[in-house]
C-alpha atoms as a PDB file:
ATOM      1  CA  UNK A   1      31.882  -5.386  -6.883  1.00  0.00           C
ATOM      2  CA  UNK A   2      31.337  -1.372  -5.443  1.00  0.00           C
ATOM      3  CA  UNK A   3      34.577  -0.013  -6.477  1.00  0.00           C
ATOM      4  CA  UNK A   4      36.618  -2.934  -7.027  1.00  0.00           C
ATOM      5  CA  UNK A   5      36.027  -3.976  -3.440  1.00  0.00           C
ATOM      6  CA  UNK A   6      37.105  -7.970  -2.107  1.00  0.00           C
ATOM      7  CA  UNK A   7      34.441 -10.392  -0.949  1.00  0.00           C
ATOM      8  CA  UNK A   8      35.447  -9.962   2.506  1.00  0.00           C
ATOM      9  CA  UNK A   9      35.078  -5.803   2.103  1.00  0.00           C
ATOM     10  CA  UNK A  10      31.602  -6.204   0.588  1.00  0.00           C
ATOM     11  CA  UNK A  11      31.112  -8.179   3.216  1.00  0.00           C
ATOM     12  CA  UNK A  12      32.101  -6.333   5.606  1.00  0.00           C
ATOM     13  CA  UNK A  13      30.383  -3.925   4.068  1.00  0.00           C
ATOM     14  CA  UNK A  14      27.024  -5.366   3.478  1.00  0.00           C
ATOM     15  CA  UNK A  15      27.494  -6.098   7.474  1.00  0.00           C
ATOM     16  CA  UNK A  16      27.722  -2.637   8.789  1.00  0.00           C
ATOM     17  CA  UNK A  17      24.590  -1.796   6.324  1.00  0.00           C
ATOM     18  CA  UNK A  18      22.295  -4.579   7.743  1.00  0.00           C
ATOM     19  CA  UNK A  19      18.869  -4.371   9.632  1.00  0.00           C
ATOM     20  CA  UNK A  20      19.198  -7.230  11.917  1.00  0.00           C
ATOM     21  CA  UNK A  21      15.562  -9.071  11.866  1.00  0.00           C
ATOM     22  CA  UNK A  22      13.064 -11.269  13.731  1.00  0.00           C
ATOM     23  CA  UNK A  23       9.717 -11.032  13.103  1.00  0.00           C
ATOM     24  CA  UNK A  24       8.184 -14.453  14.162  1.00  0.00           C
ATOM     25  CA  UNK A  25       5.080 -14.247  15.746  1.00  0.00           C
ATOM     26  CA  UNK A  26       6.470 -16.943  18.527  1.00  0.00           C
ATOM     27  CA  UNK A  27       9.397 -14.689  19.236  1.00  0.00           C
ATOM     28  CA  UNK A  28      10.025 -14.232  22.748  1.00  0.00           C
ATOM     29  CA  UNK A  29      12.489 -12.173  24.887  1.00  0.00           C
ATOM     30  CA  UNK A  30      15.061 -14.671  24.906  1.00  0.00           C
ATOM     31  CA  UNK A  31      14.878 -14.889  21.422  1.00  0.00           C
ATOM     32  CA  UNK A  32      15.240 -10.555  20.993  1.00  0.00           C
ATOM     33  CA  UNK A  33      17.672 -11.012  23.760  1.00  0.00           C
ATOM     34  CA  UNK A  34      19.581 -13.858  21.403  1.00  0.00           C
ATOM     35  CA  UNK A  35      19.341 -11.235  18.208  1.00  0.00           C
ATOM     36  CA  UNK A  36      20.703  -8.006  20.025  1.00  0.00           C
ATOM     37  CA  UNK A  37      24.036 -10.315  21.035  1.00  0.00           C
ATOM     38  CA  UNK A  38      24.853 -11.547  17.420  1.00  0.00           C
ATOM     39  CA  UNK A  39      24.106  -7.461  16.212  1.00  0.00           C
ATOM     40  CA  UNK A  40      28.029  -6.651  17.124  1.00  0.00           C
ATOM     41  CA  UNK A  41      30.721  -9.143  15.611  1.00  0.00           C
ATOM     42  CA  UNK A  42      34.290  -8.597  15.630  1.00  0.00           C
ATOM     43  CA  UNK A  43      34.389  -7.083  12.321  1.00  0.00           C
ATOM     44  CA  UNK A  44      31.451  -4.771  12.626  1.00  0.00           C
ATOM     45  CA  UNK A  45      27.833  -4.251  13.897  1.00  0.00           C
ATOM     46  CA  UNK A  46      24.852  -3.748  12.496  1.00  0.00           C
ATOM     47  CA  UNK A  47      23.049  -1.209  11.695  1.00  0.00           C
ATOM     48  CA  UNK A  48      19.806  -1.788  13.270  1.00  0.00           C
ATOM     49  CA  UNK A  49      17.328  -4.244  14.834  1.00  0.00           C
ATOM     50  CA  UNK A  50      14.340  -4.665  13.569  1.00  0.00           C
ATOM     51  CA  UNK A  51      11.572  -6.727  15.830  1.00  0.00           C
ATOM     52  CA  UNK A  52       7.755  -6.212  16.552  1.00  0.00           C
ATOM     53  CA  UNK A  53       6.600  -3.434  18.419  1.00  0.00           C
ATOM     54  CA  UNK A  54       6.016  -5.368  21.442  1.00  0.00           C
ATOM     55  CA  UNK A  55       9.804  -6.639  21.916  1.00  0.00           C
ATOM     56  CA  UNK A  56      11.118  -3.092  20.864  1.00  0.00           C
ATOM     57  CA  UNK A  57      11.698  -2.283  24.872  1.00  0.00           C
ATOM     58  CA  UNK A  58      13.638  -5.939  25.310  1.00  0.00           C
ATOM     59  CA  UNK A  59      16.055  -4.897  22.637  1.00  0.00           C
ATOM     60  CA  UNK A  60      16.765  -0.923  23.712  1.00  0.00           C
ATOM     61  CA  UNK A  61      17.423  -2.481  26.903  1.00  0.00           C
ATOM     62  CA  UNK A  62      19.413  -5.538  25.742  1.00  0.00           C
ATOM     63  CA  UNK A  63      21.815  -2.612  23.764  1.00  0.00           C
ATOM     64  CA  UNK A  64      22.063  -0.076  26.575  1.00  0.00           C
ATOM     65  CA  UNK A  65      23.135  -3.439  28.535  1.00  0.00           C
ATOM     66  CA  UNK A  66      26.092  -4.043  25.991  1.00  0.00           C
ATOM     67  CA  UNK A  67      26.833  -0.394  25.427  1.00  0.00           C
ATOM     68  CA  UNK A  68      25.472  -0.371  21.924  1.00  0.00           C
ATOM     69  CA  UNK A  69      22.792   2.481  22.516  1.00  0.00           C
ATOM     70  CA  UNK A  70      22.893   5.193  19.619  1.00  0.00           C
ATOM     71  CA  UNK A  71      25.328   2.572  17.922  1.00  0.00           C
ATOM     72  CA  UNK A  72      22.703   0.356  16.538  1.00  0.00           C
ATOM     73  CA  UNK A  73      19.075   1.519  15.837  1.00  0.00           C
ATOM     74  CA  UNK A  74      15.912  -0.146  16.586  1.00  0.00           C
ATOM     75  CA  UNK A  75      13.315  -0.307  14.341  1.00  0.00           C
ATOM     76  CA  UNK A  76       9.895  -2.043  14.596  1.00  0.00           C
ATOM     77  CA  UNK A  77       7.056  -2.227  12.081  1.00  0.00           C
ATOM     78  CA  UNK A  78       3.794  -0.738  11.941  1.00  0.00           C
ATOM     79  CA  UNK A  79       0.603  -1.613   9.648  1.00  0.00           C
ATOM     80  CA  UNK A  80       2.503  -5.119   9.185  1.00  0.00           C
ATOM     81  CA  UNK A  81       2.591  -7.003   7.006  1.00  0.00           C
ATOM     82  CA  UNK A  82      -0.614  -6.878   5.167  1.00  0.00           C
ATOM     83  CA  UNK A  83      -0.949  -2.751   5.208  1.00  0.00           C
ATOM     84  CA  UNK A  84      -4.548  -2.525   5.684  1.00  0.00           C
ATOM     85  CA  UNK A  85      -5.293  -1.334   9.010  1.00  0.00           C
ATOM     86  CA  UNK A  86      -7.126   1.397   9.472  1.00  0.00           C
ATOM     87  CA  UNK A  87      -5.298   4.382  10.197  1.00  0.00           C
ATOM     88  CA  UNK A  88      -6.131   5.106  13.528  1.00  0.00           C
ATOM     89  CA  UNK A  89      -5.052   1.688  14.246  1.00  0.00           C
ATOM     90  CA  UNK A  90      -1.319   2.484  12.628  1.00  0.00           C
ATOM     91  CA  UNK A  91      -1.156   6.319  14.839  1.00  0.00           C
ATOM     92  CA  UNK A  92      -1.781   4.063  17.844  1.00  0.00           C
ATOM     93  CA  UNK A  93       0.885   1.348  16.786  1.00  0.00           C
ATOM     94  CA  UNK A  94       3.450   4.103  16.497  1.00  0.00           C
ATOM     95  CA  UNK A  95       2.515   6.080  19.612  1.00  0.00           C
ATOM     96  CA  UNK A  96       3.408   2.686  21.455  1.00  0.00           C
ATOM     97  CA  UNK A  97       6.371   1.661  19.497  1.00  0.00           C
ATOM     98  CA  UNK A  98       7.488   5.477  20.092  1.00  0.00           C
ATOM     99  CA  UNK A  99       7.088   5.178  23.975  1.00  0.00           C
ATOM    100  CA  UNK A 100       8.483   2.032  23.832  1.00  0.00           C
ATOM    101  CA  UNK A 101      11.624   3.585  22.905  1.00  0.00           C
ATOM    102  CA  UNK A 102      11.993   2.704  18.571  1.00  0.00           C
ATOM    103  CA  UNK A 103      14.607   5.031  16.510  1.00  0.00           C
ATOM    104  CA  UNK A 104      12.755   4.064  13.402  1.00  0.00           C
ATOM    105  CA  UNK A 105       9.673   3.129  11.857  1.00  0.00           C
ATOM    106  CA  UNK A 106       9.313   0.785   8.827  1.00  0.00           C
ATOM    107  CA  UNK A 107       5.586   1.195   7.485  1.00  0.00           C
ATOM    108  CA  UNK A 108       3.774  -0.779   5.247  1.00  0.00           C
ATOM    109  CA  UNK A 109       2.407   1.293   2.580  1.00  0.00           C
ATOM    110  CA  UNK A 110      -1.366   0.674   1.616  1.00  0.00           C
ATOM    111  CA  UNK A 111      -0.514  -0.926  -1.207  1.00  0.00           C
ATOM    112  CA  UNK A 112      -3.842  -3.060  -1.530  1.00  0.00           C
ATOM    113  CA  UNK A 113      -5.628   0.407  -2.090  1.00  0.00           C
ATOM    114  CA  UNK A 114      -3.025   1.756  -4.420  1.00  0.00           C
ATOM    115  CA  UNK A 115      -3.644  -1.826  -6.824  1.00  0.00           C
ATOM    116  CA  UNK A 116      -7.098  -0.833  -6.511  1.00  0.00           C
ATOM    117  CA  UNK A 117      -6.739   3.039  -7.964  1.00  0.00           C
ATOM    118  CA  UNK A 118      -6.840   4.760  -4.428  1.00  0.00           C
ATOM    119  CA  UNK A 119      -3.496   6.762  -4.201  1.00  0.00           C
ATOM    120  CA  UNK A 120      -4.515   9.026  -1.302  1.00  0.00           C
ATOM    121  CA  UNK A 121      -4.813   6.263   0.964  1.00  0.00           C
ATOM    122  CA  UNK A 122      -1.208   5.855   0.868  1.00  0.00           C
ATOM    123  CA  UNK A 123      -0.297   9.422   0.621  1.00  0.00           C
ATOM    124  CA  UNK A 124      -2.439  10.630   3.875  1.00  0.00           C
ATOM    125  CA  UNK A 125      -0.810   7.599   5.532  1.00  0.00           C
ATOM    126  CA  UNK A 126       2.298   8.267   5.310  1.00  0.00           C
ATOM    127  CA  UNK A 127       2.038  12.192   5.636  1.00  0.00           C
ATOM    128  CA  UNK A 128       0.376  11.263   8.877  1.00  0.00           C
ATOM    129  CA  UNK A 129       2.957   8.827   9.962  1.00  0.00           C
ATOM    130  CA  UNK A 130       5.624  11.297   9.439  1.00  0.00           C
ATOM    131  CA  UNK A 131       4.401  14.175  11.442  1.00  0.00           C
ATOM    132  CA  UNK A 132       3.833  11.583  14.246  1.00  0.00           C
ATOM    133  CA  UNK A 133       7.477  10.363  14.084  1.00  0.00           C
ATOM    134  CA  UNK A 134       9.301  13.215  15.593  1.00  0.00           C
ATOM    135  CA  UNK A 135      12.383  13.426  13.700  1.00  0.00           C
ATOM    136  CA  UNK A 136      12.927   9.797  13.861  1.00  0.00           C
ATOM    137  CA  UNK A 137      13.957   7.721  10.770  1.00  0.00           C
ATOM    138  CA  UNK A 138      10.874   6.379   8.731  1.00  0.00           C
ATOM    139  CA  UNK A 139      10.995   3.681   5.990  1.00  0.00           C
ATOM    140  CA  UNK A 140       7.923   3.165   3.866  1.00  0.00           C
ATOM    141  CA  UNK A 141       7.477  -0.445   2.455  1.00  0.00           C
ATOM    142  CA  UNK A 142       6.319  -0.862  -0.752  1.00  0.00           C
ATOM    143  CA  UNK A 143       5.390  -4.808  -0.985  1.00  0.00           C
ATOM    144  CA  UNK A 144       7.009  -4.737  -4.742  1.00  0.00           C
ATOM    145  CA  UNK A 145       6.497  -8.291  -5.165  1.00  0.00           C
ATOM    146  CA  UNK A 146       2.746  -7.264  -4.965  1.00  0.00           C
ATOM    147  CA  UNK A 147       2.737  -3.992  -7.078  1.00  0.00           C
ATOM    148  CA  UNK A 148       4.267  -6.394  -9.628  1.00  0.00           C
ATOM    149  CA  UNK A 149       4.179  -3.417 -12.588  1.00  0.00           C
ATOM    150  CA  UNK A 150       7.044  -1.117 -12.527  1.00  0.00           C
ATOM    151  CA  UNK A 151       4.761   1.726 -13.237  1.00  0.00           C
ATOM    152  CA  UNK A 152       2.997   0.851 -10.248  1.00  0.00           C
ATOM    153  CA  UNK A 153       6.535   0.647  -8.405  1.00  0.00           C
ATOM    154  CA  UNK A 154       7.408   3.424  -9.672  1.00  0.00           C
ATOM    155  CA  UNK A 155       4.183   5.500  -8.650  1.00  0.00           C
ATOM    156  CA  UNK A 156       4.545   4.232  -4.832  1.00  0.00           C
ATOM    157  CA  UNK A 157       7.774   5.319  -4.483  1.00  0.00           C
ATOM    158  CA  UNK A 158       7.220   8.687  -5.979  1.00  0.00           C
ATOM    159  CA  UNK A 159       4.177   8.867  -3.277  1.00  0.00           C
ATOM    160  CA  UNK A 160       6.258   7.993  -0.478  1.00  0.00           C
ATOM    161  CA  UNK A 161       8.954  10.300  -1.138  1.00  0.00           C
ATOM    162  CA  UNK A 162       6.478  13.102  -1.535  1.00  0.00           C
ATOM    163  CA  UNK A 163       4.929  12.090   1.511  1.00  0.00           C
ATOM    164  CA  UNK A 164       8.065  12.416   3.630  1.00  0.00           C
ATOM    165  CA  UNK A 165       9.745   8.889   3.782  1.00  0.00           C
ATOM    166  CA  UNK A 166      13.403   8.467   4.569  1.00  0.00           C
ATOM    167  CA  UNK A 167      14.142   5.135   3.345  1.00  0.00           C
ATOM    168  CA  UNK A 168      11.852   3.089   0.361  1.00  0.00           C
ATOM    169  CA  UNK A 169      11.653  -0.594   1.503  1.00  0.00           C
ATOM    170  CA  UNK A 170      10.992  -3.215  -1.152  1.00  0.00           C
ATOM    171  CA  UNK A 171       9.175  -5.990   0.994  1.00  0.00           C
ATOM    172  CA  UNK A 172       7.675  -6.840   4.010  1.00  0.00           C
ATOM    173  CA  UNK A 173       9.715 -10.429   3.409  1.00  0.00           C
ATOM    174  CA  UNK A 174       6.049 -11.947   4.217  1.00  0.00           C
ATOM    175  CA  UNK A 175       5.003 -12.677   0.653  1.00  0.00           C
ATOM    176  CA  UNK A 176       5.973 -14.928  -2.361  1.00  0.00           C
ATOM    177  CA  UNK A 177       8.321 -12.650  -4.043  1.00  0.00           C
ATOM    178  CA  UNK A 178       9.971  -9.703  -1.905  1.00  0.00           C
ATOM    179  CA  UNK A 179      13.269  -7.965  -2.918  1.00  0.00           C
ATOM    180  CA  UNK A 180      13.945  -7.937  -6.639  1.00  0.00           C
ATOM    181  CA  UNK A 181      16.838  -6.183  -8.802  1.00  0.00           C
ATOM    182  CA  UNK A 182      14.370  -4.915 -11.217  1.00  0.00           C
ATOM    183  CA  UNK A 183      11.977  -3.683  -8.658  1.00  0.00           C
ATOM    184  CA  UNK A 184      15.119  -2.142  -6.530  1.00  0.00           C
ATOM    185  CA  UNK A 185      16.158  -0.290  -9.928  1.00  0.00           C
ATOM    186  CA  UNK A 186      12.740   1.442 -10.281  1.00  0.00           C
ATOM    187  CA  UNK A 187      13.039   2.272  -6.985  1.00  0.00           C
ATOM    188  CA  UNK A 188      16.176   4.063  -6.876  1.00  0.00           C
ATOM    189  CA  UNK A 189      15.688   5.798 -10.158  1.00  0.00           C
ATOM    190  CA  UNK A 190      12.752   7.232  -8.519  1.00  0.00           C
ATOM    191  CA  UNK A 191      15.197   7.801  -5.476  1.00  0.00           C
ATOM    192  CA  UNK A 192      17.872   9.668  -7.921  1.00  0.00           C
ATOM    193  CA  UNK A 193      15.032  11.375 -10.188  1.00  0.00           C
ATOM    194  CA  UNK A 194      13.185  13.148  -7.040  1.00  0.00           C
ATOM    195  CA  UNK A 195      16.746  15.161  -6.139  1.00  0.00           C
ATOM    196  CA  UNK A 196      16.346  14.123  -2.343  1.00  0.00           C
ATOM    197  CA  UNK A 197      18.543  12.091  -0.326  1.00  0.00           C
ATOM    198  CA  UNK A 198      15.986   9.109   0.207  1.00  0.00           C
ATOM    199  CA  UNK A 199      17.758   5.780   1.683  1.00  0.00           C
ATOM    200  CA  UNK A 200      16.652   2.367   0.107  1.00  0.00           C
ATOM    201  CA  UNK A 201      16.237  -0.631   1.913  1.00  0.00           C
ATOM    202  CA  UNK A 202      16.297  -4.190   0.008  1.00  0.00           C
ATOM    203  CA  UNK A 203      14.311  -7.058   2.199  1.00  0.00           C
ATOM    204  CA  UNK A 204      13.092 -10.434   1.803  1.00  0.00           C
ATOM    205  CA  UNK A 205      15.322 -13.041  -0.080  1.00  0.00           C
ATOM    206  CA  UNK A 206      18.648 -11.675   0.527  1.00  0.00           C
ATOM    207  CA  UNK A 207      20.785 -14.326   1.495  1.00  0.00           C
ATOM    208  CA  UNK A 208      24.204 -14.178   0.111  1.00  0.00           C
ATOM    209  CA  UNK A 209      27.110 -11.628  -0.075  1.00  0.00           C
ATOM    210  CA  UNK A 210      26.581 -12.711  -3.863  1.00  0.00           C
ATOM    211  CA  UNK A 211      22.846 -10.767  -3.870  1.00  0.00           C
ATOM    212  CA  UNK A 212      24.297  -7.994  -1.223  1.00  0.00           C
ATOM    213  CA  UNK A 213      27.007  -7.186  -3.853  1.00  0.00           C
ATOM    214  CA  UNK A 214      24.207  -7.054  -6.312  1.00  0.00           C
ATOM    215  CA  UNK A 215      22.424  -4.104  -4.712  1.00  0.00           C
ATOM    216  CA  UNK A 216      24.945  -2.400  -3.345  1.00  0.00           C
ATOM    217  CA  UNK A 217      26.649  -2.410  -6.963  1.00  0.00           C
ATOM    218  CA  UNK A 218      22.905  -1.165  -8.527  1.00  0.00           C
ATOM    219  CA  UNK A 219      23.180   1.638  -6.044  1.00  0.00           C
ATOM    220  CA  UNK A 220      26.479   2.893  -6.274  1.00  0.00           C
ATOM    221  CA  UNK A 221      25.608   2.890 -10.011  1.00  0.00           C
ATOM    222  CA  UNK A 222      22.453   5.077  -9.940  1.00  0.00           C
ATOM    223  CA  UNK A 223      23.369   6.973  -6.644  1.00  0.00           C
ATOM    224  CA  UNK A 224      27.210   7.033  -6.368  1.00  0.00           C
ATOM    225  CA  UNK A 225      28.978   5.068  -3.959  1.00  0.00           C
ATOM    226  CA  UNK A 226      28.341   7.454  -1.039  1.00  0.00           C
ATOM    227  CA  UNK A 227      25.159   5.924  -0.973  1.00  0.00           C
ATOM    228  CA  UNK A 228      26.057   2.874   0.169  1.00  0.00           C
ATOM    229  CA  UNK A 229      26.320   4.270   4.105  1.00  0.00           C
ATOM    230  CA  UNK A 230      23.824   3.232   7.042  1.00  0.00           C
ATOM    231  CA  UNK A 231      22.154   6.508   6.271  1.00  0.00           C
ATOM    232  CA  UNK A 232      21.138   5.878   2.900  1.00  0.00           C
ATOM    233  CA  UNK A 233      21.318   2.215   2.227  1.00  0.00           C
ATOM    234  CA  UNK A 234      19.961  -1.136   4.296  1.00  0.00           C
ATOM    235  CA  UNK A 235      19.376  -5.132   4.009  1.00  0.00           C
ATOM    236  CA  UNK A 236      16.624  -6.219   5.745  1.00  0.00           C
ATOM    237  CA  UNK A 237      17.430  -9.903   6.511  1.00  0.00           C
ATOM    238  CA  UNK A 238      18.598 -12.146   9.573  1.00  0.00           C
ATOM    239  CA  UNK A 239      20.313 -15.134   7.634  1.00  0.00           C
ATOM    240  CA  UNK A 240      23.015 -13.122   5.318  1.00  0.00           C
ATOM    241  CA  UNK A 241      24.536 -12.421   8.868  1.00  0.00           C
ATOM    242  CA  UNK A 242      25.366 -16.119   8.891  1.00  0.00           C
ATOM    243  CA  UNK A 243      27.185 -16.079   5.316  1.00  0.00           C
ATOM    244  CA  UNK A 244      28.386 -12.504   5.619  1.00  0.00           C
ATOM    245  CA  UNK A 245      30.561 -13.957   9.177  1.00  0.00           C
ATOM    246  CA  UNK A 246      31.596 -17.029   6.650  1.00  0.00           C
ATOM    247  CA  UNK A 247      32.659 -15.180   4.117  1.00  0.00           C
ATOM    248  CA  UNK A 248      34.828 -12.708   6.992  1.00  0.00           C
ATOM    249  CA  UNK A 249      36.167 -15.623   8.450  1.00  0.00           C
ATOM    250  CA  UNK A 250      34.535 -15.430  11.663  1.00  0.00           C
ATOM    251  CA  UNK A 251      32.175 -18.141  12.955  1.00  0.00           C
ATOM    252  CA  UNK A 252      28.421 -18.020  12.115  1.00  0.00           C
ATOM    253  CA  UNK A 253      26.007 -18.765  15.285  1.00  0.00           C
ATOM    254  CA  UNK A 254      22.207 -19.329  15.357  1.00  0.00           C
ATOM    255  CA  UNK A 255      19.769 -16.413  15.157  1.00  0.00           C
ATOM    256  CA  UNK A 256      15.648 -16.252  15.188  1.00  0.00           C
ATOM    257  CA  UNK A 257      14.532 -16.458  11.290  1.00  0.00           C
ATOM    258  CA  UNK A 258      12.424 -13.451  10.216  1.00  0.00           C
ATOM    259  CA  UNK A 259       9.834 -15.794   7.595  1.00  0.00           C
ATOM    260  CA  UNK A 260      11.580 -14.968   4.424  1.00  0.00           C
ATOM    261  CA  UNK A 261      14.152 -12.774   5.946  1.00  0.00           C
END
């Protein structure tokens, strides 16, 4: 494990690092409500929680209520999950998500358009979701699963980052296969070879502190361990919080499944 760390420090770990998620379309405040209590645990709290854009307002004000604003983040998604709206359509989902208060923006890339040879699709995209953003923390998601050829991988990350995105996501967690060790090396070799400090984000299939040892372990390897801080590294996933309590001793609770979260 990262440095010779114990189970209960990666998990621990892995904990502090996490992007708390629901994104079921019958989500409902008490549901977002439900999500924002389990985001602080006795041994630490998340990092973020990540919900559609119309629940983003429930959870700012759920935090502020438990004096966890600025503490934990909340993200939303935009263009999700099948990255093909038009890109008026995505301006106008961040405007909202923006006003409704959101510290960061995951966005799916295009990455229908980039299978299909069109790279500046992806590239205006993004450029255009980053000047929109206003300082705030963007994370571009790549769909690996879907890109399938590391080259491919490999090309959409190098887009993003050019672009201006602060964290490379692997997966919307909406497809057949999402997060991937292969697909997370490409990603962060890109990361490494581009001399920028670019955060990676590993969602969809995460479910263990087994597979959060994995990544965090691949990072610290290509990166250096520094990487492996909120900043610069996240899980996108609701049920590892469940094993990550287990393995820290402290009891696991219910939470709102995210699909393949």
């Amino acid at each position: 494990m990262l440095a010779a760390l114990s189970q209960k420090e990666t998990a621990r770990l892995a904990l502090s690092l996490l992007d708390l998620t629901s994104l079921n379309e019958t989500d409902t405040e008490d549901d977002i409500l439900r999500l924002c209590q389990r985001a602080n645990t006795a041994s630490a709290h998340v990092a973020a929680v990540c919900v559609w854009p119309r629940h983003v307002a429930v959870a700012c004000r759920a935090l502020v209520e438990q004096s966890l604003q600025g503490k934990i983040k909340v993200a939303t998604v935009i263009n999700f999950p099948e990255g093909t709206a038009a890109a008026d359509q995505v301006l106008a989902e961040l405007a909202a998500a923006l006003a409704s208060g959101a510290d960061e923006i995951d966005l799916v890339f295009p990455y229908r358009a980039l299978i299909a040879g069109d790279a500046l699709t992806g590239k205006q995209l993004v450029e255009r979701v980053r000047r929109g953003l206003e300082g705030r923390c963007l994370k571009v998601i790549l769909e690996t699963g879907e890109l399938g050829d590391e080259r491919l991988i490999r090309f959409a990350s190098q887009i993003a980052i050019d672009a201006g995105a602060d964290f490379l996501k692997t997966s919307t967690g909406k497809v057949k296969c999402n997060a991937t060790l292969a697909a997370a090396r490409v990603m962060l070799e890109a990361i490494r070879d581009s001399g920028r400090q670019v955060g990676f984000k590993a969602a969809g299939g995460i479910r263990t502190t087994a597979d959060a040892a994995a990544y965090l372990d691949l990072a610290a390897d290509i990166l250096g361990p520094e990487w492996t801080r909120p900043e610069c590294f996240r899980f996108g996933a609701s049920s590892l919080l469940d094993e990550l309590l287990r393995t820290l001793g402290e009891e696991a609770g219910s939470a709102p499944m995210g699909g393949s979260y």
